[in-house]
N, C-alpha and C. Protein backbone atom coordinates (compact mmCIF):
# COMPACT_ATOMS: atom_id res chain seq x y z
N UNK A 1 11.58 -2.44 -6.31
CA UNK A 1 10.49 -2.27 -5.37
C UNK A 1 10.24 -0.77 -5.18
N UNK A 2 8.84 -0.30 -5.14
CA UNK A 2 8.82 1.08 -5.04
C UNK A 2 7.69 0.64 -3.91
N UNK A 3 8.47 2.20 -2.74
CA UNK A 3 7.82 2.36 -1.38
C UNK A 3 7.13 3.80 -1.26
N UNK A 4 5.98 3.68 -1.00
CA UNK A 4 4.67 4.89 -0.44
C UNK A 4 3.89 4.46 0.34
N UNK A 5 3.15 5.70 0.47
CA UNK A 5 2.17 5.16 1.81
C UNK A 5 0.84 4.98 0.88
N UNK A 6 0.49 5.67 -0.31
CA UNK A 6 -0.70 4.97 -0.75
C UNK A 6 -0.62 4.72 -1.74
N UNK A 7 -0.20 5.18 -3.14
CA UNK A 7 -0.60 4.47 -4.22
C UNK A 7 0.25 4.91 -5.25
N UNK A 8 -0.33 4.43 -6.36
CA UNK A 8 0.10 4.62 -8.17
C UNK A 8 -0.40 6.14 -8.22
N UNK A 9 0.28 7.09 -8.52
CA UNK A 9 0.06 8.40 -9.19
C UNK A 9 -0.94 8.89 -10.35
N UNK A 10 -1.64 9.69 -10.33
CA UNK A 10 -2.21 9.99 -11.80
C UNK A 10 -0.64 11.02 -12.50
N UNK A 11 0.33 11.27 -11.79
CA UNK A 11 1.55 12.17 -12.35
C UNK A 11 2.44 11.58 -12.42
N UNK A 12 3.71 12.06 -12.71
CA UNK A 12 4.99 11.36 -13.05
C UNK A 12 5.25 11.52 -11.79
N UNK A 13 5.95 10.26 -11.32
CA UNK A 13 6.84 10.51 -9.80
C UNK A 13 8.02 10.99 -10.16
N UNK A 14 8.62 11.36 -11.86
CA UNK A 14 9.88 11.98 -11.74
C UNK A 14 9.76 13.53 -11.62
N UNK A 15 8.67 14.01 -11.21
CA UNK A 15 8.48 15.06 -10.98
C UNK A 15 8.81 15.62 -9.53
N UNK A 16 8.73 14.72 -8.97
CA UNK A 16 9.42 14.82 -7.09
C UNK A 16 11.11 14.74 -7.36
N UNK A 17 11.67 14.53 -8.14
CA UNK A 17 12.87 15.16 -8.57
C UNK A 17 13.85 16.05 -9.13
N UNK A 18 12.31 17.11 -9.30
CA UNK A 18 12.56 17.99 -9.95
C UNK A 18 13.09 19.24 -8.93
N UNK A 19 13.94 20.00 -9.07
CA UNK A 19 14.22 21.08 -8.05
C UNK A 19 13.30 22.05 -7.74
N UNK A 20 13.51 22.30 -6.85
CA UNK A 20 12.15 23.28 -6.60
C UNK A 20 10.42 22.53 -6.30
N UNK A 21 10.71 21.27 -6.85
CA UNK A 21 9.25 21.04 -6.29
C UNK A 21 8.28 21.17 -5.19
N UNK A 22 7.34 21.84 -5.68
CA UNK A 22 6.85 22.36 -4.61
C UNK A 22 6.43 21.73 -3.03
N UNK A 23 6.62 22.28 -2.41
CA UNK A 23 6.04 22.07 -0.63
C UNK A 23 4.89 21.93 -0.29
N UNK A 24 4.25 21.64 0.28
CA UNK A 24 2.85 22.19 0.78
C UNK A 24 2.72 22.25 2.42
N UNK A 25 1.68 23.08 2.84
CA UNK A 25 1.00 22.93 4.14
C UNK A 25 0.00 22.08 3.84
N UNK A 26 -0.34 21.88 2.88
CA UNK A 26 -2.00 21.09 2.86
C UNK A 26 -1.86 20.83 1.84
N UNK A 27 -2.36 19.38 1.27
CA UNK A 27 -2.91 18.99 0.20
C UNK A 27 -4.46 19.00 -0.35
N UNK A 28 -4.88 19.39 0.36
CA UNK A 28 -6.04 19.20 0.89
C UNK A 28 -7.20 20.18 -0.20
N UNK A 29 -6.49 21.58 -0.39
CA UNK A 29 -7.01 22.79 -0.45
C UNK A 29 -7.11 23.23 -2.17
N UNK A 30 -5.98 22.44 -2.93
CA UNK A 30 -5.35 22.37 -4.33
C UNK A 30 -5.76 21.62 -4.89
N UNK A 31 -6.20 21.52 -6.21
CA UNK A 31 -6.07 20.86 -7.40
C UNK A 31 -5.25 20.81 -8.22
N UNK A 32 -3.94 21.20 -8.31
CA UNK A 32 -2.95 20.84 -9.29
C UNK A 32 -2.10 20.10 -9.39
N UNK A 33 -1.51 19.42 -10.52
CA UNK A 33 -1.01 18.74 -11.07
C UNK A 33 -0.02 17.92 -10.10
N UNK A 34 0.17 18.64 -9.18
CA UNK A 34 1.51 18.43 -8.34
C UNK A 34 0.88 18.09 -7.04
N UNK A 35 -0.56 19.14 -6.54
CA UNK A 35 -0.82 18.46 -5.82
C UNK A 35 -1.45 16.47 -5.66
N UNK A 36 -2.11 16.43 -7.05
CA UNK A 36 -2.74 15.10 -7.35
C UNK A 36 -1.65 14.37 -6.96
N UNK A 37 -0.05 14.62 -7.36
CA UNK A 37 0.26 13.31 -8.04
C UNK A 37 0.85 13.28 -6.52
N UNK A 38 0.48 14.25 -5.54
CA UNK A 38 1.36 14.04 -4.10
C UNK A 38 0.41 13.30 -3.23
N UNK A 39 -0.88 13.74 -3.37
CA UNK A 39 -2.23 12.92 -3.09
C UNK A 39 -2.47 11.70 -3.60
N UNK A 40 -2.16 11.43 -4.42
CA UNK A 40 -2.26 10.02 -4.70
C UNK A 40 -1.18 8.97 -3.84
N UNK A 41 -0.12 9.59 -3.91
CA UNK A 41 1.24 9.15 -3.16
C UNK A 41 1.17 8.53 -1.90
N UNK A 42 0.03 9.46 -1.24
CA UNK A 42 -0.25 9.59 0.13
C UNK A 42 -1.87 8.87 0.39
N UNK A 43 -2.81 8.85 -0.63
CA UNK A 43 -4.26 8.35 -0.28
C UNK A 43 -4.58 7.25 -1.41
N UNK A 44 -4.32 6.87 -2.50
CA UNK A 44 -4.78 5.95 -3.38
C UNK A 44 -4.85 4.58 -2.95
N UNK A 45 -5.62 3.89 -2.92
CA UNK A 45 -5.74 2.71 -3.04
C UNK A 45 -5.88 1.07 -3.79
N UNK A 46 -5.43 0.09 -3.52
CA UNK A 46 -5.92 -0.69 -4.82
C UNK A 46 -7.16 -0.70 -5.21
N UNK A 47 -7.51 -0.40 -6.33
CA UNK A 47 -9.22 -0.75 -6.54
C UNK A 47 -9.42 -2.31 -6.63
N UNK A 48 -11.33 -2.18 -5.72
CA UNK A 48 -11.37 -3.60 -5.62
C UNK A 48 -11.88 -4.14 -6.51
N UNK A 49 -12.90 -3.31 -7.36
CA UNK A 49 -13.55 -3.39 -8.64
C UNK A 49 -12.79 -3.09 -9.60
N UNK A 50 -12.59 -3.95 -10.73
CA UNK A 50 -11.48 -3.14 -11.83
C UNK A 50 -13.18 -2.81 -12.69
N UNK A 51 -12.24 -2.26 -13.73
CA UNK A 51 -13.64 -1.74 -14.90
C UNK A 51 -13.86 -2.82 -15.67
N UNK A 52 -14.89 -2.84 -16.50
CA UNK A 52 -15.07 -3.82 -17.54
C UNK A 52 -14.14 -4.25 -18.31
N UNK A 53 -14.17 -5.11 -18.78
CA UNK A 53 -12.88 -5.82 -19.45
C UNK A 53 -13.05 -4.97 -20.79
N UNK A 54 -11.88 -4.67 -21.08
CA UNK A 54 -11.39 -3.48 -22.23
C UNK A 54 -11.66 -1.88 -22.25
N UNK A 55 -11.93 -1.90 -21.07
CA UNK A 55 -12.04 -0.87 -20.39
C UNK A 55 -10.60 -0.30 -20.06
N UNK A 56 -9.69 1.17 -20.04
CA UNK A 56 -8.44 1.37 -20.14
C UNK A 56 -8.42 2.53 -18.87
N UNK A 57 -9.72 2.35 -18.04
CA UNK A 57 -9.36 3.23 -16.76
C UNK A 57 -8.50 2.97 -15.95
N UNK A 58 -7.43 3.87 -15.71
CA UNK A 58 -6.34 3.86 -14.77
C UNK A 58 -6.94 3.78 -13.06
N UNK A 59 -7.39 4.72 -13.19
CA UNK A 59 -8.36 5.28 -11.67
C UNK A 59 -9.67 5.38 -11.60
N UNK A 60 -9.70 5.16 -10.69
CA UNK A 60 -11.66 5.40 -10.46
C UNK A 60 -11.72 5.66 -9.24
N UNK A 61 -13.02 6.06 -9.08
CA UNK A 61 -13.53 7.85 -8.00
C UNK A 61 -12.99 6.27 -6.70
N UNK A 62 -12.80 7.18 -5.52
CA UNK A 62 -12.97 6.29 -4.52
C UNK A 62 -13.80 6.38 -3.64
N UNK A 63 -14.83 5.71 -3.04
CA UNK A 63 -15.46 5.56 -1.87
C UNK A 63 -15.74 6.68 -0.66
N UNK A 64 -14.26 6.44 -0.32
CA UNK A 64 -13.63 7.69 0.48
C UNK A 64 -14.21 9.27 0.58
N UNK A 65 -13.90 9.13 -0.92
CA UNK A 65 -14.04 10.97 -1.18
C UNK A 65 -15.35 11.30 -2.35
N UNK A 66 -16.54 12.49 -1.73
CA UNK A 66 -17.19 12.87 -2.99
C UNK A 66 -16.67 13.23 -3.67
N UNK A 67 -15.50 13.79 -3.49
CA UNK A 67 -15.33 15.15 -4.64
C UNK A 67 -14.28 14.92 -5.78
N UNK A 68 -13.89 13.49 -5.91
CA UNK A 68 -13.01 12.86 -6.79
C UNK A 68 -11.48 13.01 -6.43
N UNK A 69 -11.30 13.57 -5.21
CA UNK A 69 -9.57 13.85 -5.07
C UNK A 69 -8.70 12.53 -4.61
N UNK A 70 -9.49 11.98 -4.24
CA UNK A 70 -9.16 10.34 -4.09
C UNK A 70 -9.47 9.53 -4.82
N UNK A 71 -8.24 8.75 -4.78
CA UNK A 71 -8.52 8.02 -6.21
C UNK A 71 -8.46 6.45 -5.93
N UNK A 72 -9.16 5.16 -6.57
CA UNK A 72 -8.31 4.02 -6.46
C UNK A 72 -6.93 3.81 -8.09
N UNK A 73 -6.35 2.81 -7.72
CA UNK A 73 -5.59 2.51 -8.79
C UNK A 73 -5.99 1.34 -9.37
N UNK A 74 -5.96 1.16 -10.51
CA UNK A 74 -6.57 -0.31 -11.45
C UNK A 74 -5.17 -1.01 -11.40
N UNK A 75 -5.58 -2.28 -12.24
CA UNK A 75 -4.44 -3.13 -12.30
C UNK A 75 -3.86 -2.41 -13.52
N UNK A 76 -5.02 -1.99 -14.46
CA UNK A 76 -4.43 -1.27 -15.66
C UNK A 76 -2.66 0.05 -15.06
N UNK A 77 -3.34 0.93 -14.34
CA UNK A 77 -2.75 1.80 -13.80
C UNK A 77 -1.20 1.32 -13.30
N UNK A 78 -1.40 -0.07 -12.18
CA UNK A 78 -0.15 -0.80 -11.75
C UNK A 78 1.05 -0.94 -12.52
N UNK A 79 0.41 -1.62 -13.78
CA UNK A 79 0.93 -2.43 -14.62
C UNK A 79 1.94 -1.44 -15.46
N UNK A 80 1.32 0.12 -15.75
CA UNK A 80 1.98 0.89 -16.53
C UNK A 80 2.68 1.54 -15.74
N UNK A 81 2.49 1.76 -14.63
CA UNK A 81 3.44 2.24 -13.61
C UNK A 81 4.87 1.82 -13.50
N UNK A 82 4.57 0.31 -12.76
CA UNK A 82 5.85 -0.51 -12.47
C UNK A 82 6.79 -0.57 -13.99
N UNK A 83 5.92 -0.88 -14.86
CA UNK A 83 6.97 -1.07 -16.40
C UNK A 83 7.57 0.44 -16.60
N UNK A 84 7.21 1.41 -16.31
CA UNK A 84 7.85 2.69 -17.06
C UNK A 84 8.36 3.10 -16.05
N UNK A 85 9.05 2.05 -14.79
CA UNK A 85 10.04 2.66 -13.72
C UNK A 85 10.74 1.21 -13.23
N UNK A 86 10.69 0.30 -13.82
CA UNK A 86 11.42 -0.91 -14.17
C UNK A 86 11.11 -2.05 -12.35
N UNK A 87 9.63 -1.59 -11.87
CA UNK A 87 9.45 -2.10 -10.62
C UNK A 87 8.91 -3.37 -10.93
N UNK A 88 8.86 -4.68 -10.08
CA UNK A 88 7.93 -5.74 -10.06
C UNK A 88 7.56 -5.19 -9.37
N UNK A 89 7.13 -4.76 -7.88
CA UNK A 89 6.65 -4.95 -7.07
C UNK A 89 5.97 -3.16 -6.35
N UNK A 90 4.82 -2.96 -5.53
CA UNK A 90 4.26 -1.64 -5.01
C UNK A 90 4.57 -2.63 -3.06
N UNK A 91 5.20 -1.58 -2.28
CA UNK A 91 4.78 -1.82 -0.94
C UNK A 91 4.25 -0.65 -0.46
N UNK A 92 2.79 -0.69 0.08
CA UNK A 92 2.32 0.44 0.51
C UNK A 92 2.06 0.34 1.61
N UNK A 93 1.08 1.51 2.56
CA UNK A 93 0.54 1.27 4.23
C UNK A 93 -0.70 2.18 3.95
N UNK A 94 -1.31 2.67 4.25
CA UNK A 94 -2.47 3.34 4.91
C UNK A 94 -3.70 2.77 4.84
N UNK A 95 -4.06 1.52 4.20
CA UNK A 95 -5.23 0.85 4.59
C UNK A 95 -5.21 -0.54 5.47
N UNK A 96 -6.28 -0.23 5.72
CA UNK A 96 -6.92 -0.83 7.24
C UNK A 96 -6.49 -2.63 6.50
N UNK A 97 -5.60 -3.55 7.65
CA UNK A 97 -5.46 -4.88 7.36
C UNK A 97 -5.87 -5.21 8.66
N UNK A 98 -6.87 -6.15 8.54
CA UNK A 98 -7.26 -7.09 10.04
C UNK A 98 -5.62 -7.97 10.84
N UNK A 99 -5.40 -8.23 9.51
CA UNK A 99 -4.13 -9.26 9.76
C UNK A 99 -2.61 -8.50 9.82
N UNK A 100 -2.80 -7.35 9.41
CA UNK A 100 -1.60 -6.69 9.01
C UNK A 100 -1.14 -6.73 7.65
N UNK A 101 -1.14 -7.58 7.06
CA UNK A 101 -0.49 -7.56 5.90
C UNK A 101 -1.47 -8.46 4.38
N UNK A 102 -1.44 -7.33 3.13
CA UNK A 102 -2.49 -8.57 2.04
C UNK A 102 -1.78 -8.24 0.85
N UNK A 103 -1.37 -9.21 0.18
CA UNK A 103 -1.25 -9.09 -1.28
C UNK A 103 -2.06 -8.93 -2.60
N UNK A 104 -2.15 -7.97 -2.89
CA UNK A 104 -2.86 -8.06 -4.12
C UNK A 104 -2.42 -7.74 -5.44
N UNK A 105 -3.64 -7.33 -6.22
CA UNK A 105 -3.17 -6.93 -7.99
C UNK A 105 -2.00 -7.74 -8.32
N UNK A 106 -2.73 -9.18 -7.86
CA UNK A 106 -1.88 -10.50 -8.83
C UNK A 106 -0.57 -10.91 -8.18
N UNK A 107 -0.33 -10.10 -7.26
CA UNK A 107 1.17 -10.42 -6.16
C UNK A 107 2.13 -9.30 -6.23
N UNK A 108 1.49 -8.25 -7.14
CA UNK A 108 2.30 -6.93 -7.13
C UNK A 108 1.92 -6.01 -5.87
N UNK A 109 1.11 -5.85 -5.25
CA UNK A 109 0.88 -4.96 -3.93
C UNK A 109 1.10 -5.50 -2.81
N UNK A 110 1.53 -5.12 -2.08
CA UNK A 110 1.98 -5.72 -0.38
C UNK A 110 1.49 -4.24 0.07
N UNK A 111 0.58 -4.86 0.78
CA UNK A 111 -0.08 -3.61 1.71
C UNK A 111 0.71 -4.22 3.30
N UNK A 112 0.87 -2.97 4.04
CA UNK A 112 1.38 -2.92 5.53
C UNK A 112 0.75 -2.25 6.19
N UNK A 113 -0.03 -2.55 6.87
CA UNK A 113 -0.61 -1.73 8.16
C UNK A 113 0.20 -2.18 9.34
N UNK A 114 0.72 -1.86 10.01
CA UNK A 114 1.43 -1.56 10.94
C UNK A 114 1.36 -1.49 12.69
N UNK A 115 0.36 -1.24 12.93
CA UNK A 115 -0.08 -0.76 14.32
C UNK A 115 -1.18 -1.49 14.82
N UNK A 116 -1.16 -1.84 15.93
CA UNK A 116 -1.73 -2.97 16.62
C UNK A 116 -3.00 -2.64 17.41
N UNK A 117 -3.34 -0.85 17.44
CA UNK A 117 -3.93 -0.45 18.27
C UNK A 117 -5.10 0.22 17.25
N UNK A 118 -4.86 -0.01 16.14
CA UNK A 118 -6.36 0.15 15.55
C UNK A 118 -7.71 -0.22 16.22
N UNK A 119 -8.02 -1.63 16.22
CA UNK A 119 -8.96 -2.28 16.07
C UNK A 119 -8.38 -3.28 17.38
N UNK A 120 -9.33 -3.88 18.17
CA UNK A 120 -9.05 -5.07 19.14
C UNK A 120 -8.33 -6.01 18.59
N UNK A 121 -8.70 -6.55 17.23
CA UNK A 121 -8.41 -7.84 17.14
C UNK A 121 -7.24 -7.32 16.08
N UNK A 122 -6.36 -6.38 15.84
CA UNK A 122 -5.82 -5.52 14.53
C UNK A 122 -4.42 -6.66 14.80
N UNK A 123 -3.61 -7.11 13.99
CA UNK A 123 -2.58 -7.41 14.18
C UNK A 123 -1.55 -6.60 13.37
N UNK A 124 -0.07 -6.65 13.59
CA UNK A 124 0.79 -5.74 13.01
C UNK A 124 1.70 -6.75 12.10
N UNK A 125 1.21 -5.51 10.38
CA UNK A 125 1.90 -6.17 9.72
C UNK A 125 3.63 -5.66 9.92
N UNK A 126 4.63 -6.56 9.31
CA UNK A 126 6.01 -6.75 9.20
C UNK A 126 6.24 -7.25 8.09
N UNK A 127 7.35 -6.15 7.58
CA UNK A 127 8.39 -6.53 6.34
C UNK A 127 9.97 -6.29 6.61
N UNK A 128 10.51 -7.95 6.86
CA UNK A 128 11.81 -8.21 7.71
C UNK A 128 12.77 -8.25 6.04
N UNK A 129 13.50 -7.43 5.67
CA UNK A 129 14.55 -7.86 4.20
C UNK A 129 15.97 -8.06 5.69
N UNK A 130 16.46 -9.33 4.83
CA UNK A 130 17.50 -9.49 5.70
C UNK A 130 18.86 -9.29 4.59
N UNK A 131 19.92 -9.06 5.55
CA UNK A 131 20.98 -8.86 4.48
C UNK A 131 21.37 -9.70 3.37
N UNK A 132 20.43 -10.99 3.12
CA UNK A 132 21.03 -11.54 1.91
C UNK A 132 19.59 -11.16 1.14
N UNK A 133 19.18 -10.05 1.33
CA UNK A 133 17.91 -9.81 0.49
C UNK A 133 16.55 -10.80 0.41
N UNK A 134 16.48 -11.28 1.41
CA UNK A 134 15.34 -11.99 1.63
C UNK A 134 14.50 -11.12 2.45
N UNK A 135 13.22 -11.55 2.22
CA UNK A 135 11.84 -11.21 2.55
C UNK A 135 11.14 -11.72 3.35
N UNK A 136 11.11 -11.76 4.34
CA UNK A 136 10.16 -12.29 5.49
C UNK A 136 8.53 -11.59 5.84
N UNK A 137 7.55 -12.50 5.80
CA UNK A 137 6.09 -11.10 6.32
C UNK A 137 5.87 -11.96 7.79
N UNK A 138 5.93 -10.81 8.61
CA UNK A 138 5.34 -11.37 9.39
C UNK A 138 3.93 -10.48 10.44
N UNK A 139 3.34 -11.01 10.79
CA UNK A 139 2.36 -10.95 11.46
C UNK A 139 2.18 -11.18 13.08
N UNK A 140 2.26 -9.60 13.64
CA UNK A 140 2.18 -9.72 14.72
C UNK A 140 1.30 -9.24 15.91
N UNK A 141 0.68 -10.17 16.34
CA UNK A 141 -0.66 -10.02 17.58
C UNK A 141 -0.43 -10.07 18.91
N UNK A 142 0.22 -9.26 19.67
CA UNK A 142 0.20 -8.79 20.77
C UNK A 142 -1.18 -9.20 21.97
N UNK A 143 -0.89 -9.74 22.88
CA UNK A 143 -2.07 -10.20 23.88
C UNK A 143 -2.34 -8.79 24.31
N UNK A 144 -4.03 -8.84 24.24
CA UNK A 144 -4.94 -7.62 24.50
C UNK A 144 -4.36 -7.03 25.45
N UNK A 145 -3.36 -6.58 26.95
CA UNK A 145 -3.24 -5.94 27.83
C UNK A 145 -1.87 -5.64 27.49
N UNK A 146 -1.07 -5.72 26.34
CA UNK A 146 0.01 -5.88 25.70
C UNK A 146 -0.49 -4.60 24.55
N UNK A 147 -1.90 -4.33 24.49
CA UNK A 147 -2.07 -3.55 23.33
C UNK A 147 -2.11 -1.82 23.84
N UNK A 148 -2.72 -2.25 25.63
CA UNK A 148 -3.07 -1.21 26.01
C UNK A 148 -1.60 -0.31 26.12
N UNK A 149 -0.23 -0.81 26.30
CA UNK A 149 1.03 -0.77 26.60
C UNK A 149 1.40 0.14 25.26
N UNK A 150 2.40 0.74 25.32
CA UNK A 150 3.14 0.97 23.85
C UNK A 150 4.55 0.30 24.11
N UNK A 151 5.29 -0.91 24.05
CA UNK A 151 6.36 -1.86 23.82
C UNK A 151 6.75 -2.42 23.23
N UNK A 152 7.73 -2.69 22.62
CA UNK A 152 8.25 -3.74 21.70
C UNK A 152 7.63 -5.12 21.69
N UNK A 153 7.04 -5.50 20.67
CA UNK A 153 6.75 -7.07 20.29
C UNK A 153 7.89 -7.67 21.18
N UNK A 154 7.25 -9.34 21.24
CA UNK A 154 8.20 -9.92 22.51
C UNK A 154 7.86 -11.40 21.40
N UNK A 155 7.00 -11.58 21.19
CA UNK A 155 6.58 -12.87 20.07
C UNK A 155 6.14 -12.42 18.96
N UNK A 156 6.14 -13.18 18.05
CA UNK A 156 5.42 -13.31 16.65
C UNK A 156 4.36 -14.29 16.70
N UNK A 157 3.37 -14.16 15.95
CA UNK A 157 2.34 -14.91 15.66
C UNK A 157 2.31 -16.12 14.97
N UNK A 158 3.33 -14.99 13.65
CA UNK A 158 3.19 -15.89 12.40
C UNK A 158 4.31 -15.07 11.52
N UNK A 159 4.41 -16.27 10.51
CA UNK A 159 5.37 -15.72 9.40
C UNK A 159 5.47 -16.36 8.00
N UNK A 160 5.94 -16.15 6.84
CA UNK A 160 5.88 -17.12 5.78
C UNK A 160 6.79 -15.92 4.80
N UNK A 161 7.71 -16.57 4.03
CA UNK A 161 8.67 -16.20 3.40
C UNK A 161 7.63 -15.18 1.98
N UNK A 162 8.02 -14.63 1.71
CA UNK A 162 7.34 -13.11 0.60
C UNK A 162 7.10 -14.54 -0.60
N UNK A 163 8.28 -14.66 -0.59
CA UNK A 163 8.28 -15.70 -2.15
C UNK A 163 7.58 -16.67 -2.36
N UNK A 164 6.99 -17.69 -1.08
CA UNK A 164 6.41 -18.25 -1.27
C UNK A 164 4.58 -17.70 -1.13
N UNK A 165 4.24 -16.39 -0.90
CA UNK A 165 3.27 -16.32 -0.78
C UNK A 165 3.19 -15.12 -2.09
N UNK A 166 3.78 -14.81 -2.52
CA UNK A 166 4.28 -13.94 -4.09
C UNK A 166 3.42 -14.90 -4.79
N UNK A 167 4.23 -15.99 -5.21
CA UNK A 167 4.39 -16.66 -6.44
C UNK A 167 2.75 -17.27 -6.61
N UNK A 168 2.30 -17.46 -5.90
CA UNK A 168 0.91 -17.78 -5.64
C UNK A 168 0.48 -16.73 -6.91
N UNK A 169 0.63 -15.36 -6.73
CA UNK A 169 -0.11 -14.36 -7.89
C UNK A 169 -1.74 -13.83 -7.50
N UNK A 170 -2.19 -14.49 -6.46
CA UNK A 170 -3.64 -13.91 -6.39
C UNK A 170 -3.54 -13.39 -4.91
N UNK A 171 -4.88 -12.56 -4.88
CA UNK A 171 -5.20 -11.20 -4.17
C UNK A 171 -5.12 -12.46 -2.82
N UNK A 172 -4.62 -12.18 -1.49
CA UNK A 172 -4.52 -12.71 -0.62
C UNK A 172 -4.44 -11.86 0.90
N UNK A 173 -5.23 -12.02 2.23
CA UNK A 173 -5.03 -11.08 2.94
C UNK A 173 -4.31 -12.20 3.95
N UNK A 174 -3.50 -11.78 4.95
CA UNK A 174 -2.31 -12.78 5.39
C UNK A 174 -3.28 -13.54 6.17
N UNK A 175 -3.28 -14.79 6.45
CA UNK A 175 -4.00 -15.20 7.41
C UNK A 175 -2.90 -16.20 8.90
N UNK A 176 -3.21 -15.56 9.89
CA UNK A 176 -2.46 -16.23 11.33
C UNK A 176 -2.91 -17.41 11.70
């Protein structure tokens, strides 16, 4: 399982192992090599459009950004990722889930949004691994005067084991 907050790299992630790799104050300001592949790390998304069939684009421009520094990731992109770092699986966070939690790119992405105070109706996604390595998602919706609060969840909504909503294989956003 490989964990980030946004996406598949246009760089090697064995490059964040390299000594000395560089720091930044900003990603923001750079175009290099090091910055992309830290920007992607941090802003990429699944693309919702893949390209034409036989088409071998990894990335494409995103929405987000004119200026191309954001990127989405293809399934193409996924696929060569996870194999040349021995992953099934991407868990990411920084896009917006109504429900908290959606699977996509075939059952390889588990997106997590997290926080309940987005949106009114936002629920918080959850990823419970328990010590015998099981996977729990759960989904949790806090009653509206519960949102205005910052407190610990007290109920769950909802829940359904990873595996059984994995094996399924298609793009799915959790539903409560």
């Amino acid at each position: 399982v490989f964990l980030c907050h946004g996406g598949v790299p246009r760089g090697d992630v064995e490059e964040l192992k390299r000594v000395g790799f560089p720091r930044y104050a900003s990603v923001l300001d750079d175009d290099t090599d090091d910055v992309r592949l830290v920007r992607d790390l941090m802003w990429s998304d699944p693309a919702e459009d893949e390209p034409p069939s036989g088409a071998r684009a990894l990335h494409t421009p995103s929405e987000r950004c004119d200026d191309g520094s954001v990127v989405n990731f293809t399934n193409a992109a996924l696929t060569s990722f996870l194999a040349a770092h021995s992953y099934s699986l991407m868990i990411r966070a920084h896009q917006y889930q109504p429900k908290g939690l959606r699977l996509s790119k075939h059952g390889r992405v588990l997106t997590v949004f997290s926080t309940t105070t987005y949106q009114p109706s936002t629920s918080a996604g959850i990823v419970l691994i328990t010590a015998t390595c099981s996977v729990k998602l759960i989904s949790y919706s806090p009653p509206l005067e519960e949102k205005k609060q910052c407190h610990s969840p007290t109920t769950f909504t909802n829940s359904l084991t990873f595996a059984s909503l994995r094996s399924s294989g298609q793009t799915a956003d959790f539903v409560g």
